[in-house]
Protein backbone atom coordinates (compact mmCIF):
# COMPACT_ATOMS: atom_id res chain seq x y z
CA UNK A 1 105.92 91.62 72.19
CA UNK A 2 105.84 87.97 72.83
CA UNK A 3 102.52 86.60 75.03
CA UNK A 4 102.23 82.92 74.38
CA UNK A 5 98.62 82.17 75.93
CA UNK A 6 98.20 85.56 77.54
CA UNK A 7 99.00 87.11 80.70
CA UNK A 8 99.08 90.75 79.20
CA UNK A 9 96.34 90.81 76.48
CA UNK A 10 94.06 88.62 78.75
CA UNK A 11 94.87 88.78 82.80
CA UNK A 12 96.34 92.67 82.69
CA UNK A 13 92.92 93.45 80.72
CA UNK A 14 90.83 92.10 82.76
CA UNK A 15 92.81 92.68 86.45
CA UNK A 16 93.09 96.58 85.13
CA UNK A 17 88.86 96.49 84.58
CA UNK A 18 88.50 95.25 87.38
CA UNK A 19 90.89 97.50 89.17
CA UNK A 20 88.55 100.31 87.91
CA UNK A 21 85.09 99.05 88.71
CA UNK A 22 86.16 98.43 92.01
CA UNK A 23 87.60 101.60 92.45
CA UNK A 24 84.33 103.45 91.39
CA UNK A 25 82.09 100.56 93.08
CA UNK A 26 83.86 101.53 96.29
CA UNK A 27 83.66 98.46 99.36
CA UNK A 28 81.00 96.38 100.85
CA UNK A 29 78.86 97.92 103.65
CA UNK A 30 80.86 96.81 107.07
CA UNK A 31 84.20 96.01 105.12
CA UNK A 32 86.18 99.17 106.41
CA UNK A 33 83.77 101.47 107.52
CA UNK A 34 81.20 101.21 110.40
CA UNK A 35 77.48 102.27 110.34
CA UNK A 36 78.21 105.75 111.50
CA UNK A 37 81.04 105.74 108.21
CA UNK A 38 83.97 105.79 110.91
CA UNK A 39 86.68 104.00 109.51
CA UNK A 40 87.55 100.56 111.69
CA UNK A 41 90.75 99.70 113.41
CA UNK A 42 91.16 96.42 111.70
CA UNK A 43 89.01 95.94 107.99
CA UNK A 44 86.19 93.52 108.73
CA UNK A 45 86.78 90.21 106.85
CA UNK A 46 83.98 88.85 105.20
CA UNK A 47 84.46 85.44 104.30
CA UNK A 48 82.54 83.03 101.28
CA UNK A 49 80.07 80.36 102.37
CA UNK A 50 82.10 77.41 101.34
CA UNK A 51 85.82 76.85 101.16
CA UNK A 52 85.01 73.28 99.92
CA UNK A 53 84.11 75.23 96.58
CA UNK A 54 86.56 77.88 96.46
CA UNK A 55 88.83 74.47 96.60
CA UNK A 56 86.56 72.99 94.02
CA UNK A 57 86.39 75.99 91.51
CA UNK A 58 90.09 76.77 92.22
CA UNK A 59 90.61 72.84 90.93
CA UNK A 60 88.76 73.58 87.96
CA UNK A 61 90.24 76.93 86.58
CA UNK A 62 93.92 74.95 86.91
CA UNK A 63 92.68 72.16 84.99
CA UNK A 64 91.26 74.36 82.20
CA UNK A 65 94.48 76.34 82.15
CA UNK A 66 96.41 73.47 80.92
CA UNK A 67 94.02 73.40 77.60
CA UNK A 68 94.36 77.05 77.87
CA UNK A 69 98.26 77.44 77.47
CA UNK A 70 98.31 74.20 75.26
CA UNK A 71 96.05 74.55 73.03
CA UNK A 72 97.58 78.16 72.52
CA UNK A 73 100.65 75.95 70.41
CA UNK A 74 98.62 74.41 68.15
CA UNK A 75 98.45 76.87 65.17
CA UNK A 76 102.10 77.56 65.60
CA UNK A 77 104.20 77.95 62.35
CA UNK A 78 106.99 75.04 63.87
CA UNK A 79 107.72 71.42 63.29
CA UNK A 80 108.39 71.43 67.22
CA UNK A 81 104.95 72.11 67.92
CA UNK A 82 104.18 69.15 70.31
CA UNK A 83 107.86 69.49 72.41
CA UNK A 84 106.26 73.59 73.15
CA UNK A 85 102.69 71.93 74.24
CA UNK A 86 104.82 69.65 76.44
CA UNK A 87 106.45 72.34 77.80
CA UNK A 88 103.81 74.30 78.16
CA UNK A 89 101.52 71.80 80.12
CA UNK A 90 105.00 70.99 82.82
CA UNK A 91 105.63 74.94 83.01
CA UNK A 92 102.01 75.42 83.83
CA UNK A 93 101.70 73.14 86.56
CA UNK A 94 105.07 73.83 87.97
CA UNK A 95 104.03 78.23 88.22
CA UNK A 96 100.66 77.24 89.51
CA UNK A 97 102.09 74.82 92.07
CA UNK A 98 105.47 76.50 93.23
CA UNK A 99 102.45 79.93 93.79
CA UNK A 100 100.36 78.47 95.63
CA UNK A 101 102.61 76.70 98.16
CA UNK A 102 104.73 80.36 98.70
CA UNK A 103 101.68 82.12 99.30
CA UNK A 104 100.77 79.53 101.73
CA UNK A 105 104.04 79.45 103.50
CA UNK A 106 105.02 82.89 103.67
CA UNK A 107 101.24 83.80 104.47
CA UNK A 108 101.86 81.19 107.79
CA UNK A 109 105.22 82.83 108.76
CA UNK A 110 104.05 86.26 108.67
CA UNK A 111 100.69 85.06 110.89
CA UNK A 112 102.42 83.66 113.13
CA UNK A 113 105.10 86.85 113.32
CA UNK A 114 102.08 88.57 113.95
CA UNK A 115 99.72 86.92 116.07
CA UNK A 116 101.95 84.45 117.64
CA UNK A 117 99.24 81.64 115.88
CA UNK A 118 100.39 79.90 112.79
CA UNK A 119 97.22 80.00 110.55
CA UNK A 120 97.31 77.87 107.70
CA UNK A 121 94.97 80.18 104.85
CA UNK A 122 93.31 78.37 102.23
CA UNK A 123 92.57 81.21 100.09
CA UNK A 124 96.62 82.50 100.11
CA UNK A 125 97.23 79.19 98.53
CA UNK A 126 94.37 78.84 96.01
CA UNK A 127 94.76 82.66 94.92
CA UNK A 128 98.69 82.38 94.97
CA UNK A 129 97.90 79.33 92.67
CA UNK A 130 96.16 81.30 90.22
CA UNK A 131 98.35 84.27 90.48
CA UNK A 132 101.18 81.99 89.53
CA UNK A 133 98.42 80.63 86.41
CA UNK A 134 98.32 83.99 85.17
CA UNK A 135 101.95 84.72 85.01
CA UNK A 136 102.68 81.73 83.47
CA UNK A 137 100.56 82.15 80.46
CA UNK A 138 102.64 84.65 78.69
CA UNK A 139 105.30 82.34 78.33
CA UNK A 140 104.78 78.93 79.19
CA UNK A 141 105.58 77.74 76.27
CA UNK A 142 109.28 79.32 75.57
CA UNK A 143 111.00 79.18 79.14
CA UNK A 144 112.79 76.33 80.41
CA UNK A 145 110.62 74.33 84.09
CA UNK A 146 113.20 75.72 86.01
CA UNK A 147 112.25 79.55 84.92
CA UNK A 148 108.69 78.50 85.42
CA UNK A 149 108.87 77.77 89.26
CA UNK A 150 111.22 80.94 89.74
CA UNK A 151 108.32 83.06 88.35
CA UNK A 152 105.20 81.01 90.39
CA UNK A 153 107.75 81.64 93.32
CA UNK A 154 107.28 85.62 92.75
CA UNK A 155 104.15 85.42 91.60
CA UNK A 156 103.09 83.32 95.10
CA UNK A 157 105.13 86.83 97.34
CA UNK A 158 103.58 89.38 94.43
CA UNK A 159 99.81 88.40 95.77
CA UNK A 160 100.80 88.37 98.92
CA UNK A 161 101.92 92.35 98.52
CA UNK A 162 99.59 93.18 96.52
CA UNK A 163 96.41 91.84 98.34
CA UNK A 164 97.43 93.51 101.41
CA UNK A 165 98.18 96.58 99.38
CA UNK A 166 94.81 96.56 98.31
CA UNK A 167 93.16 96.42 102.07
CA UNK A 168 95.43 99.17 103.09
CA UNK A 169 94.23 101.40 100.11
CA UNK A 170 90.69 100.23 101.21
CA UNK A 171 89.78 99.18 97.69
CA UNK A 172 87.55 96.19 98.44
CA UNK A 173 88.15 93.36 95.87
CA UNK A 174 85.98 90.39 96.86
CA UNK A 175 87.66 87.65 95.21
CA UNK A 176 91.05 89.26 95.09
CA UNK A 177 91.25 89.29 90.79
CA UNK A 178 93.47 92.40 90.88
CA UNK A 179 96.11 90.43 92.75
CA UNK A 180 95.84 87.69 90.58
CA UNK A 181 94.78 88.58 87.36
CA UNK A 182 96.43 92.74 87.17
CA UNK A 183 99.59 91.58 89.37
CA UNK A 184 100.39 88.28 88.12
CA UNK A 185 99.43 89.40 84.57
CA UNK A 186 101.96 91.99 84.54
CA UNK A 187 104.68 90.18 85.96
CA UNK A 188 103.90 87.43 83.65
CA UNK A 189 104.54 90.23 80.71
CA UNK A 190 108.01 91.36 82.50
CA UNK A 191 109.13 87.81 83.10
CA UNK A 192 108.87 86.66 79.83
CA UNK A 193 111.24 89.35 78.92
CA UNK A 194 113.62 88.37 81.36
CA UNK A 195 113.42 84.39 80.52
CA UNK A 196 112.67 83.91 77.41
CA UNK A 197 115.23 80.94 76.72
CA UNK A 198 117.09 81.00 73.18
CA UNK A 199 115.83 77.13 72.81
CA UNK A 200 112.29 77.95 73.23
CA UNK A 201 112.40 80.41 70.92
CA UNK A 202 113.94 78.60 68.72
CA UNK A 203 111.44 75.71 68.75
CA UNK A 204 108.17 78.01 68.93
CA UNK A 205 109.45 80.14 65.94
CA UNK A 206 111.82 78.07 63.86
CA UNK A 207 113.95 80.10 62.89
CA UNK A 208 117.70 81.37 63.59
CA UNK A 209 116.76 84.04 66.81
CA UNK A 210 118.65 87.63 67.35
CA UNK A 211 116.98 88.52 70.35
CA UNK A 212 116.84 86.77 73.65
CA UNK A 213 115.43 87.05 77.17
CA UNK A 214 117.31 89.97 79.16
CA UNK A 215 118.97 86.97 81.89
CA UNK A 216 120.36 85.06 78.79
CA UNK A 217 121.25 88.32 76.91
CA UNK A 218 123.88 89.00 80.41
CA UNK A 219 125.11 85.36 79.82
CA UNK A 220 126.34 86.56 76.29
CA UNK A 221 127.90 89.78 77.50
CA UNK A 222 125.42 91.97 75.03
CA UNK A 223 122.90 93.25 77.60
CA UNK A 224 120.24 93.24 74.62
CA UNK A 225 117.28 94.80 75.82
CA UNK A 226 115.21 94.68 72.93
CA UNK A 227 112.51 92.08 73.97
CA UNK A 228 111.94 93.52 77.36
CA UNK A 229 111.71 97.03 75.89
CA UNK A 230 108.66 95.58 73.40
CA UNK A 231 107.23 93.82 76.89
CA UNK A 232 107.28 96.97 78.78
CA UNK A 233 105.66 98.71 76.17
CA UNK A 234 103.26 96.36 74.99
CA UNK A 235 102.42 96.44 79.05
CA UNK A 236 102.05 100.13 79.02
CA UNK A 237 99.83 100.46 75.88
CA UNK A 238 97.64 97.30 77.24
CA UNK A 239 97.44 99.48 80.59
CA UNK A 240 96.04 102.28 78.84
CA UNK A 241 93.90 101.11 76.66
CA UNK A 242 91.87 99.77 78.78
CA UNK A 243 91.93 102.19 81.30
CA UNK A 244 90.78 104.80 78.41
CA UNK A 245 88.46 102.56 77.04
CA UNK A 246 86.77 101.39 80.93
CA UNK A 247 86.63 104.08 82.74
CA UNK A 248 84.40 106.11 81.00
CA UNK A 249 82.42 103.29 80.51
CA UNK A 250 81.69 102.26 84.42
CA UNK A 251 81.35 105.93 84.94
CA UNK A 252 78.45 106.07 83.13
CA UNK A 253 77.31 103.28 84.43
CA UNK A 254 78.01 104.58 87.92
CA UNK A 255 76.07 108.10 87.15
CA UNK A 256 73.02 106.14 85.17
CA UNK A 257 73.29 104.02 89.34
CA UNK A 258 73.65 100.81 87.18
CA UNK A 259 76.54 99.98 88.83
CA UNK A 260 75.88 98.86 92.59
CA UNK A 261 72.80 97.22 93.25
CA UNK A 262 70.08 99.58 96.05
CA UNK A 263 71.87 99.30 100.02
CA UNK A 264 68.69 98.02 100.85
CA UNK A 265 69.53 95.06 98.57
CA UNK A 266 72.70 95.10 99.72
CA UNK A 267 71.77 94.73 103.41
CA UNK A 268 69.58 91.49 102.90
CA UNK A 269 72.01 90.21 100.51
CA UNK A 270 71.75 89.08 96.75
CA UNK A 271 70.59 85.68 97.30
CA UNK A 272 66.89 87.26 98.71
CA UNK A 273 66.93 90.07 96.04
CA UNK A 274 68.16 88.50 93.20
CA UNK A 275 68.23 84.76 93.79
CA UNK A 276 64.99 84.59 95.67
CA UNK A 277 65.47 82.85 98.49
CA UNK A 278 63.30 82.42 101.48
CA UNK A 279 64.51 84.17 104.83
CA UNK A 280 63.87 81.19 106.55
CA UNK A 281 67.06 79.76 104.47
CA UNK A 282 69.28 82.51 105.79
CA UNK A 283 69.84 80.86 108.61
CA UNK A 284 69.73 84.12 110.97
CA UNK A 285 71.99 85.99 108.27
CA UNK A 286 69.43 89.06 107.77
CA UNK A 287 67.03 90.40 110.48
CA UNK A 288 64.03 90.21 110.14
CA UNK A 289 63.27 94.01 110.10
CA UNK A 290 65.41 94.65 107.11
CA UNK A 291 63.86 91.83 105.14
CA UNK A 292 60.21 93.36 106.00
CA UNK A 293 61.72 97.11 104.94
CA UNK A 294 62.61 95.23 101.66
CA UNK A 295 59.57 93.06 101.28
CA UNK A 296 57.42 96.60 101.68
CA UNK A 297 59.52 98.42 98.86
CA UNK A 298 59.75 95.21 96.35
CA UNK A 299 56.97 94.93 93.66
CA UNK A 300 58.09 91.53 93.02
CA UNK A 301 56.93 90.13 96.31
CA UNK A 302 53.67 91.59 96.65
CA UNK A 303 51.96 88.84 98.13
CA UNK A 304 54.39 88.29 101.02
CA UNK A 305 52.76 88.93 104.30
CA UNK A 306 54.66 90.62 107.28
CA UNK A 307 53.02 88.98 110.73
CA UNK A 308 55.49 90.57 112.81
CA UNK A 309 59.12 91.72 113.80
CA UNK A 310 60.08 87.81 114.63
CA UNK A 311 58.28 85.78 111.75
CA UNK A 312 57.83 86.14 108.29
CA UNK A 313 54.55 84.15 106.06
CA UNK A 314 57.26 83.78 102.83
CA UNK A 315 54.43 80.55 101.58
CA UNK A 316 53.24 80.91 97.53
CA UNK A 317 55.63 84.04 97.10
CA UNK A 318 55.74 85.20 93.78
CA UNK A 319 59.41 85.73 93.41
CA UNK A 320 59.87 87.01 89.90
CA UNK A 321 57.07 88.27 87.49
């Protein structure tokens, strides 16, 4: 099995973990089901606080991907080693930019078939970037650029599918890492089977080279199959390993209720039960009732004062012990 930087050993793991705890997590309170549990017409979108950094993280995860996939050449057995790092920093940003601009596009043509409003979506294009990341890492080094915007091209349409997949299943992924990280992952795995360029195998292993991608295999009338069979299988075996190894895991941790934090907490959000924050920096996000109910059941707040159903005394609160 060939996986230069990693899309199978690294992005399937993880997107296939995360597939799980999600699964067994179940959604956010209000994402597809009203109060009374009755399932909603249209799932309930609930958006981040700050698109300037989603931009900003998005940024830095690309830039970190370049020393990801390049520094993944440096221990290779090959005179050649700095023409593969070369290629593997262009193929890198040509996936992660050729994703991210079909997400975006296709995401504004099927708006606008839709609603009749053409909606340019930030998040398409930064997760349809990254989707593009992970499928580049298995083999960014050993395909030629022009391979390496085909698969960002898929990679961009694969989110796309497999995001809204996701919301009609009503498996709630926040940050959409199955998409990326499971779907791009895997198709990372499969196109390197069906890429991988004689050349670039020649200059990442140095040798004379018997087996080819399955595309250049057709080009030499042999229809050898060997690599993609070992990519299918190492996909299978990295597919069930960890779901054999995770599963029982987060069930335990789902049974021991270590998994999702108390609704309660839920309700007045993370950032007042974990974080600490002061209601009056919610800026009307949480009512004021639910933050009393919480205030009343939390031993960490103990000196907080309830004065009445419209203000809150949150002055000299001890916030953690």
């Amino acid at each position: 099995m060939i996986d230069f930087a990693g899309s199978g050993v690294v992005h399937v793991t993880g997107g296939c973990t995360a597939l799980i705890a999600t699964k067994l997590l179940g959604p956010r309170k209000g994402r597809f089901h009203d109060d009374r549990g009755e399932k909603l017409r249209r799932p309930n979108l609930l958006v981040g606080h700050s698109k300037s950094l989603q931009m900003l993280g998005s940024f830095i995860l690309w830039f970190g991907w370049f020393g990801f996939n390049a520094g993944s050449a440096l221990k290779i057995g090959s005179d050649l080693n700095t023409i593969v790092i070369a290629k593997a920093v262009a193929n890198t940003a040509l996936a992660g930019g050729s994703s991210g601009v079909t997400a975006l596009l296709v995401n504004l043509f099927l708006t606008e078939r839709k609603t009749g409003e053409p909606v340019y979506k930030l998040a398409a294009a930064m997760n349809g970037c990254l989707t593009g990341l992970a499928a580049i890492t298995g083999s960014c080094g050993i395909i030629e650029p022009w391979a390496a915007i085909m698969i960002g091209t898929v990679a961009g349409l694969i989110y796309l599918f497999t995001s809204n997949l996701l919301e009609k299943a009503c498996i709630d992924d926040a940050v959409d890492a199955i998409p990326v990280h499971l779907a791009g992952g895997a198709w990372g795995v499969i196109a390197t089977g069906l890429l991988a360029s004689p050349r670039g195998l020649r200059e990442m292993y140095g040798n004379s080279i018997e087996h080819v991608g399955w595309f250049y295999s057709w080009g030499r009338d042999s229809g050898d199959f060997t690599i993609m069979g070992c990519q299918i299988i190492g996909l299978l075996f990295i597919l069930f390993w960890t779901s054999s190894v995770m599963t029982p895991f987060f069930l335990v941790l789902n049974y021991l209720g270590m998994l999702r934090s108390d609704s309660l907490e839920e309700i007045v959000g993370l950032d007042v039960s974990y974080h600490g924050y002061a209601p009056h920096s919610m800026d009307g996000e949480v009512r004021n009732e639910d933050l009393q109910e919480y205030y009343r059941k939390n031993k960490r707040y103990e000196k907080v004062i309830v004065m009445s159903d419209e203000e809150i005394d949150v002055d000299n609160v001890d916030r953690f012990e």
